[in-house]
Each structure stands twice: as C-alpha cells, then as structure tokens.
Protein backbone atom coordinates (compact mmCIF):
# COMPACT_ATOMS: atom_id res chain seq x y z
CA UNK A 1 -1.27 5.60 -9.75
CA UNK A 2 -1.09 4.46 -13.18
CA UNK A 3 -3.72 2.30 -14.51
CA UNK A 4 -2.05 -0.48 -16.46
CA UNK A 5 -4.18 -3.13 -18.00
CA UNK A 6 -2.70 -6.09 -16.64
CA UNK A 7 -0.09 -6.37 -14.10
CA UNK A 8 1.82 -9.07 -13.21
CA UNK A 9 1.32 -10.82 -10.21
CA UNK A 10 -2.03 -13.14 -11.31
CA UNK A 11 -5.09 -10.82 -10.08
CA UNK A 12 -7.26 -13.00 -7.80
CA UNK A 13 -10.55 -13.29 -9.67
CA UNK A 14 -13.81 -12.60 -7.77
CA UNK A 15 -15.11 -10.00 -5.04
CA UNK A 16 -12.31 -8.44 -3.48
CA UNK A 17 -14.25 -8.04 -0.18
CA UNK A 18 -14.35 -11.31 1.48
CA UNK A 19 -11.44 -13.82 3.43
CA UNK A 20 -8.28 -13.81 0.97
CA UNK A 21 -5.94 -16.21 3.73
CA UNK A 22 -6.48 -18.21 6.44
CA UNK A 23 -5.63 -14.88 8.60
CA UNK A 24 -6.22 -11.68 6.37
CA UNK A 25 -10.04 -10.76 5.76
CA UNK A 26 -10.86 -7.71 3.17
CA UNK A 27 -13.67 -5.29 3.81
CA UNK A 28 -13.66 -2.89 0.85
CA UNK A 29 -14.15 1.14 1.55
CA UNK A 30 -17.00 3.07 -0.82
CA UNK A 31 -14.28 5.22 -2.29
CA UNK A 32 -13.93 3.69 -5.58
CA UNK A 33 -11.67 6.82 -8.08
CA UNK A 34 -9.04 6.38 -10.56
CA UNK A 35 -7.04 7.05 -7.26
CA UNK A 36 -8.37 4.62 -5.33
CA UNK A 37 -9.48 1.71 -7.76
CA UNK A 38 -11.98 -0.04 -6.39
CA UNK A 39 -11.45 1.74 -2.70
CA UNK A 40 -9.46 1.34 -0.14
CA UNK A 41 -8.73 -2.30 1.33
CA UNK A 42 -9.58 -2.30 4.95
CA UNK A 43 -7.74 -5.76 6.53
CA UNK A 44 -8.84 -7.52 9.16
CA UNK A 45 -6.12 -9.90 10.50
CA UNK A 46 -6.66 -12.44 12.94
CA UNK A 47 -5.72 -16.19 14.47
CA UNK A 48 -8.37 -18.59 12.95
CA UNK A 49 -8.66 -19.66 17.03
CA UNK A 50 -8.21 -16.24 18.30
CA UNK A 51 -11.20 -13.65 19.51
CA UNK A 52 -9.12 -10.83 19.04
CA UNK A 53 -8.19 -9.40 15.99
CA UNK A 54 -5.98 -6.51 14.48
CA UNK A 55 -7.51 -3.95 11.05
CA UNK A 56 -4.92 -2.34 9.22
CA UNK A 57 -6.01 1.08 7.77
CA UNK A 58 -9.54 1.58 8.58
CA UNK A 59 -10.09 3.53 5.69
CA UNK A 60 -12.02 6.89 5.40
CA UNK A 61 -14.17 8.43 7.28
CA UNK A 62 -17.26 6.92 6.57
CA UNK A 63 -19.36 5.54 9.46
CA UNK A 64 -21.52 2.66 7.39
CA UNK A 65 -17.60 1.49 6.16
CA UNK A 66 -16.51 1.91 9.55
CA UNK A 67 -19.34 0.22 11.48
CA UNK A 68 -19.29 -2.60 8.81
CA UNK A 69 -15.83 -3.39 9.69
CA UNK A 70 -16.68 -3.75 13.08
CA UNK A 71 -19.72 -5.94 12.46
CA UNK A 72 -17.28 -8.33 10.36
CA UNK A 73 -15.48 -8.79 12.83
CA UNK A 74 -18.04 -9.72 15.44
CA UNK A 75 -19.83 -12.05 13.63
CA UNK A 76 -16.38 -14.21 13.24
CA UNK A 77 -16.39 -13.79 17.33
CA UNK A 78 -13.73 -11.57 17.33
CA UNK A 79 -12.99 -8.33 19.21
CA UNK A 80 -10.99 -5.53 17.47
CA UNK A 81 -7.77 -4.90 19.79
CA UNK A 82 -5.70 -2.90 17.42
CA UNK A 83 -5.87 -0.62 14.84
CA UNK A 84 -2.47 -0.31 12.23
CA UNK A 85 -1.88 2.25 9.42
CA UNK A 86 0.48 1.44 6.33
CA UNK A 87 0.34 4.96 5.82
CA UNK A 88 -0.98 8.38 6.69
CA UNK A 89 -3.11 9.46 3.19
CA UNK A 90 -6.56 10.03 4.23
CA UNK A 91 -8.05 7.11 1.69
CA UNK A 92 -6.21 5.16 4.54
CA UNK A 93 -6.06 7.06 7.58
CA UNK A 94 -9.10 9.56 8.00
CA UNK A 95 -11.30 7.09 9.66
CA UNK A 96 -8.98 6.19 12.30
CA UNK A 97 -9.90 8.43 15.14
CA UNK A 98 -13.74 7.21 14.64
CA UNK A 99 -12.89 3.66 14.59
CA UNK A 100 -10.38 3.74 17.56
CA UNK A 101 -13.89 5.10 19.16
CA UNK A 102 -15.82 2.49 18.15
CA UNK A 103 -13.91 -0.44 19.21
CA UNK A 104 -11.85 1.60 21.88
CA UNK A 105 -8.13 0.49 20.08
CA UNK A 106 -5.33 2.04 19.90
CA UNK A 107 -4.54 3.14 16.58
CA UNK A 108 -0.20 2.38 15.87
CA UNK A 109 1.60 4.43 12.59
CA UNK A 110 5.11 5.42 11.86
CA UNK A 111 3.93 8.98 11.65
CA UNK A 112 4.06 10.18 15.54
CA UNK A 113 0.81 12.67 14.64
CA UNK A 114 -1.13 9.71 13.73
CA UNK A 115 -0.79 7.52 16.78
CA UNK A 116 -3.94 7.28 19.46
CA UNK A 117 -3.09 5.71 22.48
CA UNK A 118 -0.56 3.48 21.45
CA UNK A 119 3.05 3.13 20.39
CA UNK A 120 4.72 3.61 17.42
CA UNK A 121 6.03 0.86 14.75
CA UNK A 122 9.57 0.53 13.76
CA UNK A 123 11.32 -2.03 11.63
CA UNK A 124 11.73 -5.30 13.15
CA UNK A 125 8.39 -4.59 15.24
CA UNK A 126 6.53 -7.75 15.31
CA UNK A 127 2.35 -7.56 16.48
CA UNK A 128 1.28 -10.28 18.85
CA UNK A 129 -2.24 -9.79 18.93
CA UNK A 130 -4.03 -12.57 20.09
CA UNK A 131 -1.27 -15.02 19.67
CA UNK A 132 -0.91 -13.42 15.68
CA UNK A 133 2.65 -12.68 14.37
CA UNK A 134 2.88 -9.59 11.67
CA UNK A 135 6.28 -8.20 11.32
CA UNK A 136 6.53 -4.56 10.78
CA UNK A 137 8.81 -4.22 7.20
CA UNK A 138 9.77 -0.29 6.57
CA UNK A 139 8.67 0.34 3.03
CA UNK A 140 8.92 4.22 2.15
CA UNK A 141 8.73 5.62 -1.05
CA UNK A 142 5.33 5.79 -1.91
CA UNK A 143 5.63 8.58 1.29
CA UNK A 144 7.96 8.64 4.01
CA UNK A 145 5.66 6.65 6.66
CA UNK A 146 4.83 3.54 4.01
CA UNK A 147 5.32 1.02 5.83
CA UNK A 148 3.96 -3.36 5.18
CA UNK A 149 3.35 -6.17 7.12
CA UNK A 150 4.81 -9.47 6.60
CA UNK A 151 2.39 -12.10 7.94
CA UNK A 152 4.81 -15.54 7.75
CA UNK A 153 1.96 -18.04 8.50
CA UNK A 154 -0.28 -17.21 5.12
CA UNK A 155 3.19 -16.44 3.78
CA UNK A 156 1.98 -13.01 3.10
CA UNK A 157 2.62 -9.12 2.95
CA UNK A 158 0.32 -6.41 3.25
CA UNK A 159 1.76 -3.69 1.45
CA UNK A 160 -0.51 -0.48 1.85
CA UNK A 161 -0.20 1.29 -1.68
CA UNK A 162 3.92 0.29 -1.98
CA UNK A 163 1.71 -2.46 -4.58
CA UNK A 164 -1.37 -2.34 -5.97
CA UNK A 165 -3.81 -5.19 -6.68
CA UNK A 166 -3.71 -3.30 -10.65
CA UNK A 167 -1.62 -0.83 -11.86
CA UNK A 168 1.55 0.97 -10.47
CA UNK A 169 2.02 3.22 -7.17
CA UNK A 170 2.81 6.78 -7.78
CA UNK A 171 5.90 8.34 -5.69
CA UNK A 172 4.48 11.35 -3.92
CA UNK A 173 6.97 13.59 -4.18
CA UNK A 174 7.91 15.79 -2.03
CA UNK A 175 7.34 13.54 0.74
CA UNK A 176 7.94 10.25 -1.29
CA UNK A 177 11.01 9.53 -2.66
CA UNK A 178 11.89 7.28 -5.95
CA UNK A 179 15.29 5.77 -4.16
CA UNK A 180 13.44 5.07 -1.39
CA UNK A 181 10.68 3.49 -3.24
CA UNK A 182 13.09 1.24 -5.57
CA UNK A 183 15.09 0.24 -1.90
CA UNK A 184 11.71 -0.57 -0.55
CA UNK A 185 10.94 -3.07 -3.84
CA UNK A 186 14.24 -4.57 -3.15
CA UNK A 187 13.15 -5.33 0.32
CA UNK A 188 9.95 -7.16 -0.62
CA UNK A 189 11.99 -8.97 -3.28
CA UNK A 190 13.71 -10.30 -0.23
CA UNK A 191 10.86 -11.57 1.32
CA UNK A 192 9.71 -13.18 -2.04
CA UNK A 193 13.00 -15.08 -2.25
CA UNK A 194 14.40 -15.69 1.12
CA UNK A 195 10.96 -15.48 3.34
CA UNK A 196 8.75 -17.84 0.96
CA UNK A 197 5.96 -14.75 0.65
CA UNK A 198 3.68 -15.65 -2.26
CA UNK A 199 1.00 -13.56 -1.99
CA UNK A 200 0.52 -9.81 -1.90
CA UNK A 201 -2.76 -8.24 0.07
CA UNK A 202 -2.18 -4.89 -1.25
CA UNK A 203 -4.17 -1.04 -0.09
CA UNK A 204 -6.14 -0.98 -3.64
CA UNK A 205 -7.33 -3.82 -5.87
CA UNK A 206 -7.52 -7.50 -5.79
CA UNK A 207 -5.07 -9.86 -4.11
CA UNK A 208 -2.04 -11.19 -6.19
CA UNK A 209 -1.29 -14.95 -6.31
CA UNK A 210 2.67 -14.07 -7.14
CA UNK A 211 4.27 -11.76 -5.18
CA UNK A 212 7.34 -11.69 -6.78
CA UNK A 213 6.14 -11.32 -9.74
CA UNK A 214 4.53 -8.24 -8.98
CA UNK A 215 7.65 -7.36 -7.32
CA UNK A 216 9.68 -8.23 -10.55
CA UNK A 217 6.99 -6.23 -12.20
CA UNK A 218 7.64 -3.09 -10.38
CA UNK A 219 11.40 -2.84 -10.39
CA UNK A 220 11.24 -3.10 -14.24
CA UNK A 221 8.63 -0.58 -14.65
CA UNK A 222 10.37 1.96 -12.50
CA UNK A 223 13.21 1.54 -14.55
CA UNK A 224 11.57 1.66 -17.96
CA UNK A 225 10.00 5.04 -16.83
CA UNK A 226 13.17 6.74 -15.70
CA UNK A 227 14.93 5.86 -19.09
CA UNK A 228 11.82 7.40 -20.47
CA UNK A 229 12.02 10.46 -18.54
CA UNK A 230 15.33 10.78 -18.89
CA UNK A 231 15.46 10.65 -22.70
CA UNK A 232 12.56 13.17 -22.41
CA UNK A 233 14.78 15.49 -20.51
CA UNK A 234 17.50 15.05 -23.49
CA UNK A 235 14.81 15.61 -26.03
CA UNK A 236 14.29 19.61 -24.29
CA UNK A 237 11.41 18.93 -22.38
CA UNK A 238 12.71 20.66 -18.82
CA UNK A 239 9.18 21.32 -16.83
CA UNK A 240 7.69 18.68 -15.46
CA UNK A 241 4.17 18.83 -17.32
CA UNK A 242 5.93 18.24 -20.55
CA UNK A 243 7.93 15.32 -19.43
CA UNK A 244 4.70 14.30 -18.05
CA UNK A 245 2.67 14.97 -21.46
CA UNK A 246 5.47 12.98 -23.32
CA UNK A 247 6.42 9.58 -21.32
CA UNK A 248 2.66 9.57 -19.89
CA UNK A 249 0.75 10.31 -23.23
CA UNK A 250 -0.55 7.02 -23.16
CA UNK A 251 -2.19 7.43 -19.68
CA UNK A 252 -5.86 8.85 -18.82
CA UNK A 253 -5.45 12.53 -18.46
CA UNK A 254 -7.17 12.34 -14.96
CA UNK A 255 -4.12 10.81 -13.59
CA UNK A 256 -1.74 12.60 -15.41
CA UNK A 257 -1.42 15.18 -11.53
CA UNK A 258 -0.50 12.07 -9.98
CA UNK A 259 1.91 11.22 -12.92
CA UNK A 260 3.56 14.65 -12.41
CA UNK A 261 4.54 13.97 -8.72
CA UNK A 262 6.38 10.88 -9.71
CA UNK A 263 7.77 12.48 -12.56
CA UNK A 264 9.19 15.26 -10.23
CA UNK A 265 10.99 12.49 -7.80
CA UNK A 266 12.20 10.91 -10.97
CA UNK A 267 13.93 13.96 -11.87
CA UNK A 268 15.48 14.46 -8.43
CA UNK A 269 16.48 10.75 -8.44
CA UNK A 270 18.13 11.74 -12.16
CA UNK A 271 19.67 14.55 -10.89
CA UNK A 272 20.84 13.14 -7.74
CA UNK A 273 22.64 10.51 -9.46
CA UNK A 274 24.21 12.73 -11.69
CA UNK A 275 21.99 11.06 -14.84
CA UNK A 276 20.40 14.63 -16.41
C-alpha cells in the first residue's frame, strides 16, 4: 500500500468503528501498521429487522477483537450465521478458524483451503442471510482470491483491500496480478455507473462517500505509475529495487517492500504487452 495524502473518494470523517449504512456495521481490528492503516475492517452485515447476521473477514487472530465482534453483534439481537473472507492475507483471514468456533459459522472464501464447513463463493453468488442480499463480485488483482460484495440496498460494495479507505492497494505479485487488478477496477466502475453504488466500505481505512470517484481515482493512478515505471525501465534502471527507488522516491521507505511487489507485476504487465 501506498500512503497518499488524500484520496479521492470523500473520507468519511469520524471513528471508523461504528454503523457506516443502514446494513454494514465496522468493528476495527488492533492491528494498526503502515500495512494495515488503522487495522483491519471487520464488517458486520445484517437486515435492520433480521436476528441473523453475516461478518466479512474476521480479522486476525486476536481473541479480545474476535470476542468483541461477537458481543456487537449480540447486543443489536443478532446471531452470527456466516462468516465471509474478501481474501486470504492473514490481516484478514487468521482469525477465522477461532471465530467460526465462537459463533459455530461456517466460514465461505474463494480459496478452497480457507473454507470451514461451508461452500465456496463464485461470481454471481448472491448471500441470503436472514433475508440480506450481498452479491459476490470477483475482484482479483490485489491476489488471486480478492473478491467484494455488492450490497444493492445501502447501494454499497465492500471491497476487501481491492480499495482502501486512504491510499492505494499494492498488487502482490506473484499471486496478484496488475491486469487483473485494472479488469477488477473496471468492474467496480460498472457498479458505480450502471448499479447506482455510491459508497465504498473498504478492508483498511474510513468509508468513502464516492465510490466512483475512488474508482476513477485508481484507474488513473495505476496508469500514471506504469508510465512511470516504464520510463524508468528506458532510463537503465532493469532490477526492480531501482525502479522502485526511482518512481517510489517520494514514498516512506517502510513501504517501499510492498512497492517492489507491485513494481514487479508492473513489469510483467509491461512486458506482457510488449511495452519494455
């Protein structure tokens, strides 16, 4: 992730832990890094009328963060029936096992090793929990098993770390691929202009009031960094560290690992395309 200093996409102000739409309620993980921002978003998502509800990535493994989710949860009188990952990085996905103990749910991924009693997800899925409708929207890039969740009623979309509240995603190459990434940005895009989504409820950061916006935001970024990398590459600079240390110079030298994975999918996009 990079850590730009505004993003468009108008931040929602405040706490980020608290009720964000009628449906989508935010209990924030302690695992606060230049990674992770502020930590990891644990959703819960839930009918207003309904006593069940469904979280979507539990977080780490942390029992107070796990335990707390449960407990919000109860004390809106609802029952945790389902447990959903975006995505298998362990910011996301380590405390899944625990919590499908706690609240004895079956825990539902792309990635077949990270399933627990329960199916898989596939594009086109849509959850019915407790009367709820979330459609499953394939979203790789970031990794292979990104995947979001379209919620139509809060005209919404739950996008793991394919968008951040702040900042940009990084593509973790091997295993996350930049065409991928850019196909899944198109694909939100979509939803901003054809589905009426407005508002993004992303894996790190605060909410964002203009989805396509940050969508817009995204697609342009991506491309401004691959003209940059590629007119790095034409400059001499053939390893990846040194495109890194030119194009990211400007970036916190903490994330500049991060920076080097997307920098090596960028080059394989380039290279795949013909472009260096």
């Amino acid at each position: 992730m990079t850590d730009a200093a505004a993003l468009p996409g108008q931040p929602r102000g405040g706490a980020i832990s608290g009720q964000a739409t009628a449906r989508a309620h935010c209990v924030l993980a302690p695992n606060p890094s230049a990674m992770t921002l502020d930590g990891t978003n644990t959703w819960i998502v839930a009918e207003p009328d309904s006593d069940l509800a469904v979280v979507i990535d539990p977080g780490p493994l942390d029992e107070a963060h796990l335990q707390a989710v449960v407990d919000t949860a109860e004390r809106a009188g609802k029952r945790i029936a389902l447990t959903l990952l975006t995505h298998g990085h362990p910011d996301h996905a380590d405390g899944a096992a625990r919590f499908a103990a706690l609240t004895r749910s079956a825990v539902r991924a792309l990635d077949p090793a990270l399933r627990l009693g329960g199916e898989g997800l596939a594009a086109g899925d849509v959850i019915t929990t407790g009367g709820l409708e979330m459609r499953v929207v394939p979203t790789p890039g970031h990794t292979a098993d990104s995947l979001s969740f379209h919620l139509p009623a809060d005209a919404a979309v739950l996008t793991g770390d394919t968008i951040l509240g702040r900042g940009t995603t990084m593509v973790a190459h091997p295993d996350g691929r930049l065409g991928d990434y850019l196909d899944s940005l198109r694909r939100l895009r979509s939803l901003t202009v054809d589905d009426g989504v407005a508002t993004v409820l992303p894996g790190h950061g605060p909410v964002l009031n203009d989805a396509q916006g940050a969508v817009e935001f995204y697609l342009a970024h991506r491309a401004h960094r691959l003209a940059q990398v590629e007119t790095a590459v034409e400059a001499g600079h053939r390893m990846p560290a040194e495109v890194v240390a030119s194009v990211y110079a400007d970036v916190d030298r903490s994330l500049w690992p991060a920076a080097e994975l997307s920098v090596r999918a960028q080059l394989d996009y380039l290279g795949e395309h013909g472009l260096i």
